[in-house]
C-alpha atoms as a PDB file:
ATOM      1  CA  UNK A   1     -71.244 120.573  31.477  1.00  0.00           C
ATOM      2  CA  UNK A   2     -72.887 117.363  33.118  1.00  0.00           C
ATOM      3  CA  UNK A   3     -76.212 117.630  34.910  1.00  0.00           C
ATOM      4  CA  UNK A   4     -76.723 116.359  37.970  1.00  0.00           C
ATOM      5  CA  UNK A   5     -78.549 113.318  36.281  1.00  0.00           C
ATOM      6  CA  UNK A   6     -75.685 112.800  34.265  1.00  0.00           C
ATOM      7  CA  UNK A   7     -73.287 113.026  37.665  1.00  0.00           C
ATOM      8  CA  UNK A   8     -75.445 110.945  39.353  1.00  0.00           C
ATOM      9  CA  UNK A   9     -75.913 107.955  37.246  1.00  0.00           C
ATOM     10  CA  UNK A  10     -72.032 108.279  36.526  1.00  0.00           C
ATOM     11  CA  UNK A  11     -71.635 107.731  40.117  1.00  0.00           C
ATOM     12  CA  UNK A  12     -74.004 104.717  40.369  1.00  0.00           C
ATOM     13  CA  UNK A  13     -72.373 103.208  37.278  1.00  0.00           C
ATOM     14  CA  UNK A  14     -69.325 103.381  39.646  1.00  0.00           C
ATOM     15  CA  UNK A  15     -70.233 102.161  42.385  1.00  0.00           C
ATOM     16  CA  UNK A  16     -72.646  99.275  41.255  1.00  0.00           C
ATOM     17  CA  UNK A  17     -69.527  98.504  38.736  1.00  0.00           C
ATOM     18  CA  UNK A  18     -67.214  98.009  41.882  1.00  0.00           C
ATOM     19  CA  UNK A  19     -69.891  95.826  43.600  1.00  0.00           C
ATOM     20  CA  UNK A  20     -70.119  93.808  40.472  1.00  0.00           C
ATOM     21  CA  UNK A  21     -65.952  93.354  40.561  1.00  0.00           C
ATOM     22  CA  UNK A  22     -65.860  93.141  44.441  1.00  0.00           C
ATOM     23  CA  UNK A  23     -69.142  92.057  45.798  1.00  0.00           C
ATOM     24  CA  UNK A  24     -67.836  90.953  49.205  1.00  0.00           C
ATOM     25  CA  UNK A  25     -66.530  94.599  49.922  1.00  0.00           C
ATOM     26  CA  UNK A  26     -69.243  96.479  49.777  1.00  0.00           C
ATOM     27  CA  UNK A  27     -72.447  96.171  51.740  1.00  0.00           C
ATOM     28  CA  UNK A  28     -74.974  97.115  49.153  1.00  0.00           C
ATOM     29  CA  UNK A  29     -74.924  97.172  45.524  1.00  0.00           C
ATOM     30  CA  UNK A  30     -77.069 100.282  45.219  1.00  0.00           C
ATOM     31  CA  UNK A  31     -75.661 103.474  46.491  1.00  0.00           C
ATOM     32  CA  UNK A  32     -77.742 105.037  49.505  1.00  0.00           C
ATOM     33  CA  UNK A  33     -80.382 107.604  48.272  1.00  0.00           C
ATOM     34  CA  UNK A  34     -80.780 111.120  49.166  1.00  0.00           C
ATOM     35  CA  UNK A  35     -84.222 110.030  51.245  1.00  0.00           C
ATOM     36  CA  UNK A  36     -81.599 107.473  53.458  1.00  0.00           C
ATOM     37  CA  UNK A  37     -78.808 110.264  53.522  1.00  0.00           C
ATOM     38  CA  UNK A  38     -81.480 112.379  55.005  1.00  0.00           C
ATOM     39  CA  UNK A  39     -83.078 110.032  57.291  1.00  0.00           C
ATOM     40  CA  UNK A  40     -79.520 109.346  58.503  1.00  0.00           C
ATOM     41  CA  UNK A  41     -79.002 112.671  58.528  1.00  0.00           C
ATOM     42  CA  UNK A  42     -81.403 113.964  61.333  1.00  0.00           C
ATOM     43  CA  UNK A  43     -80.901 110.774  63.967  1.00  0.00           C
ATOM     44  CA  UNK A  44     -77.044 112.751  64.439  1.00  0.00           C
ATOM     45  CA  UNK A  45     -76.843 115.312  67.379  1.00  0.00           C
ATOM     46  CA  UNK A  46     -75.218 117.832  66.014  1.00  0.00           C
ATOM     47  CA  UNK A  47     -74.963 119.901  69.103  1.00  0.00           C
ATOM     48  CA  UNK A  48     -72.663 117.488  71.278  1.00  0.00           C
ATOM     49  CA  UNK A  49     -68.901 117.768  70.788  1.00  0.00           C
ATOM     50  CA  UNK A  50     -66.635 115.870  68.451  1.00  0.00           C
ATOM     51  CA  UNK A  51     -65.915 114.789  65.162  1.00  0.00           C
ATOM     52  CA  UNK A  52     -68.922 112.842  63.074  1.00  0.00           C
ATOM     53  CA  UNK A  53     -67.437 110.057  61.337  1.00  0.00           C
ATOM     54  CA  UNK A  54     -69.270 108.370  58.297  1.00  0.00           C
ATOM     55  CA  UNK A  55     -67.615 104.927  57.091  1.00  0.00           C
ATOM     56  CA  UNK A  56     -68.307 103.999  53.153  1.00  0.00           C
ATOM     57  CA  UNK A  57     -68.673 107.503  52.151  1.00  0.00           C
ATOM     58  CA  UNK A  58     -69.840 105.827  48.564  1.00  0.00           C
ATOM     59  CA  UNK A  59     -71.251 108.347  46.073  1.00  0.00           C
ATOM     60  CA  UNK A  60     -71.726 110.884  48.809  1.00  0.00           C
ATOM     61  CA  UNK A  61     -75.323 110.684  49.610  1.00  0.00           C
ATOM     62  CA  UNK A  62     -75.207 110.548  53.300  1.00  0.00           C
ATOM     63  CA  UNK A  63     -72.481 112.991  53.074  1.00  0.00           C
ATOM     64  CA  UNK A  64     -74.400 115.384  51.451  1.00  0.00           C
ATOM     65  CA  UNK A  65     -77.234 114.765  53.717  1.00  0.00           C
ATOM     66  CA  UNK A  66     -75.152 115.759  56.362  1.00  0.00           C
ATOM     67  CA  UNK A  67     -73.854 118.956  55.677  1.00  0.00           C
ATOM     68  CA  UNK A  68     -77.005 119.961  54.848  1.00  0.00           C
ATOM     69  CA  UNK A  69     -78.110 119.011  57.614  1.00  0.00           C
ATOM     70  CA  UNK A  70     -75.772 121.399  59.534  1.00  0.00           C
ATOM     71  CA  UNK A  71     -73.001 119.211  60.258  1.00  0.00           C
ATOM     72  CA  UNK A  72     -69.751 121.383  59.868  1.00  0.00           C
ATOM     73  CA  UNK A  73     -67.614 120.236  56.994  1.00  0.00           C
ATOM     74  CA  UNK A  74     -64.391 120.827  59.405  1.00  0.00           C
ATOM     75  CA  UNK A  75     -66.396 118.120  61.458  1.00  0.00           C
ATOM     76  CA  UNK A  76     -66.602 115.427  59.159  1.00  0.00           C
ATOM     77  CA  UNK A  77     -64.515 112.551  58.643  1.00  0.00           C
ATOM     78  CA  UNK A  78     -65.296 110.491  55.360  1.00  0.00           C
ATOM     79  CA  UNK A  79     -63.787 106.566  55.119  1.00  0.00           C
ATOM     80  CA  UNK A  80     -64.138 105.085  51.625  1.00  0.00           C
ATOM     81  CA  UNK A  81     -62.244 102.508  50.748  1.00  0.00           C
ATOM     82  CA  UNK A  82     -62.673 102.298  47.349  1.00  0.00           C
ATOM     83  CA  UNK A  83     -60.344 104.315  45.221  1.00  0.00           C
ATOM     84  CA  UNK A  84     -62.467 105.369  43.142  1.00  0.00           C
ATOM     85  CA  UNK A  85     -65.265 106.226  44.936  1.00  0.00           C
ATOM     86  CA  UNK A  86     -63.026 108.026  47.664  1.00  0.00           C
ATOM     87  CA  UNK A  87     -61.484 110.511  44.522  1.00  0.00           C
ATOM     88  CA  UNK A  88     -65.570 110.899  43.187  1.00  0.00           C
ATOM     89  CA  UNK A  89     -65.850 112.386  47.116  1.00  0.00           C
ATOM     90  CA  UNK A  90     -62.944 114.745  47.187  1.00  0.00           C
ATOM     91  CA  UNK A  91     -64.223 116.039  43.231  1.00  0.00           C
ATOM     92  CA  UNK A  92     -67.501 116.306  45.079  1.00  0.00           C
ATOM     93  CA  UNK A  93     -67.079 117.549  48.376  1.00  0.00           C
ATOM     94  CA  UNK A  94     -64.099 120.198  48.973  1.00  0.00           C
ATOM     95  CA  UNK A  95     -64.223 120.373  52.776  1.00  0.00           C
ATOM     96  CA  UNK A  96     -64.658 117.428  55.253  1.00  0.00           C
ATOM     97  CA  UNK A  97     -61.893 114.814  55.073  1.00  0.00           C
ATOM     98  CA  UNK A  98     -62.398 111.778  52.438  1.00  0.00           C
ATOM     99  CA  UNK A  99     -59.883 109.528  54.013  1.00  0.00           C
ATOM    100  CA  UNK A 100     -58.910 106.247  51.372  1.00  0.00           C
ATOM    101  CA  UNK A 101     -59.022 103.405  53.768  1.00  0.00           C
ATOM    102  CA  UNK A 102     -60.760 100.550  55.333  1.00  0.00           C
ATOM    103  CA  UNK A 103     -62.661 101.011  58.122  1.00  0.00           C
ATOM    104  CA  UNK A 104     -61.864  97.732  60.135  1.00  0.00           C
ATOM    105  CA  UNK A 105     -59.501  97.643  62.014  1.00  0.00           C
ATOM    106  CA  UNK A 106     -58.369  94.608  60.003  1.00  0.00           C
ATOM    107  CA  UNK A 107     -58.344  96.314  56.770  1.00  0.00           C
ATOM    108  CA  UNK A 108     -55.946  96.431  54.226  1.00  0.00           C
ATOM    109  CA  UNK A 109     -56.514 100.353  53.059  1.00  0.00           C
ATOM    110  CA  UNK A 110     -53.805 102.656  52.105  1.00  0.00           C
END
């Protein structure tokens, strides 16, 4: 079994490896941290209606951030339009939405 070092340099390798292949698709070539996830995290308002929405799900760290947070995983909507990164979010997270697309409206997703 991996630890959750090993998982999470697996999951940088990945993302910094699609960065490296696709640098104008992605706007950062580290993945957010769990200290951004969490700052991120606490300016939501969890208490007014509606879906939250995250766009460029990545490696999950803003995800995570936000279900702990107390965001409802029936709630959340995750766009990721990598692939890759989008199938590392489903492995990862069992209950929002990870939906594979692009976020503009211009975007070629699936």
């Amino acid at each position: 079994m991996l630890s959750k070092l090993d998982i999470k340099g697996a999951e940088s390798a990945l993302f910094f490896r699609h960065w490296l292949r696709h640098p104008l698709e992605i706007g950062a070539f580290l993945p957010s941290s769990a200290a951004v996830g969490r700052a991120m995290a606490k300016a939501v308002a969890f208490d007014r209606p509606g879906m939250v929405l995250e766009l460029g799900g990545g490696t999950g760290a803003v995800t995570a951030s936000l279900l702990d947070t107390g965001c409802a995983p029936d709630r959340l909507i995750v766009v990721e339009r990598e692939p890759a990164l989008a199938a590392t979010l489903r492995r990862r997270f069992k209950k929002p939405e990870i939906v594979q697309r692009s976020g503009s409206r211009r975007g070629t997703g699936a």
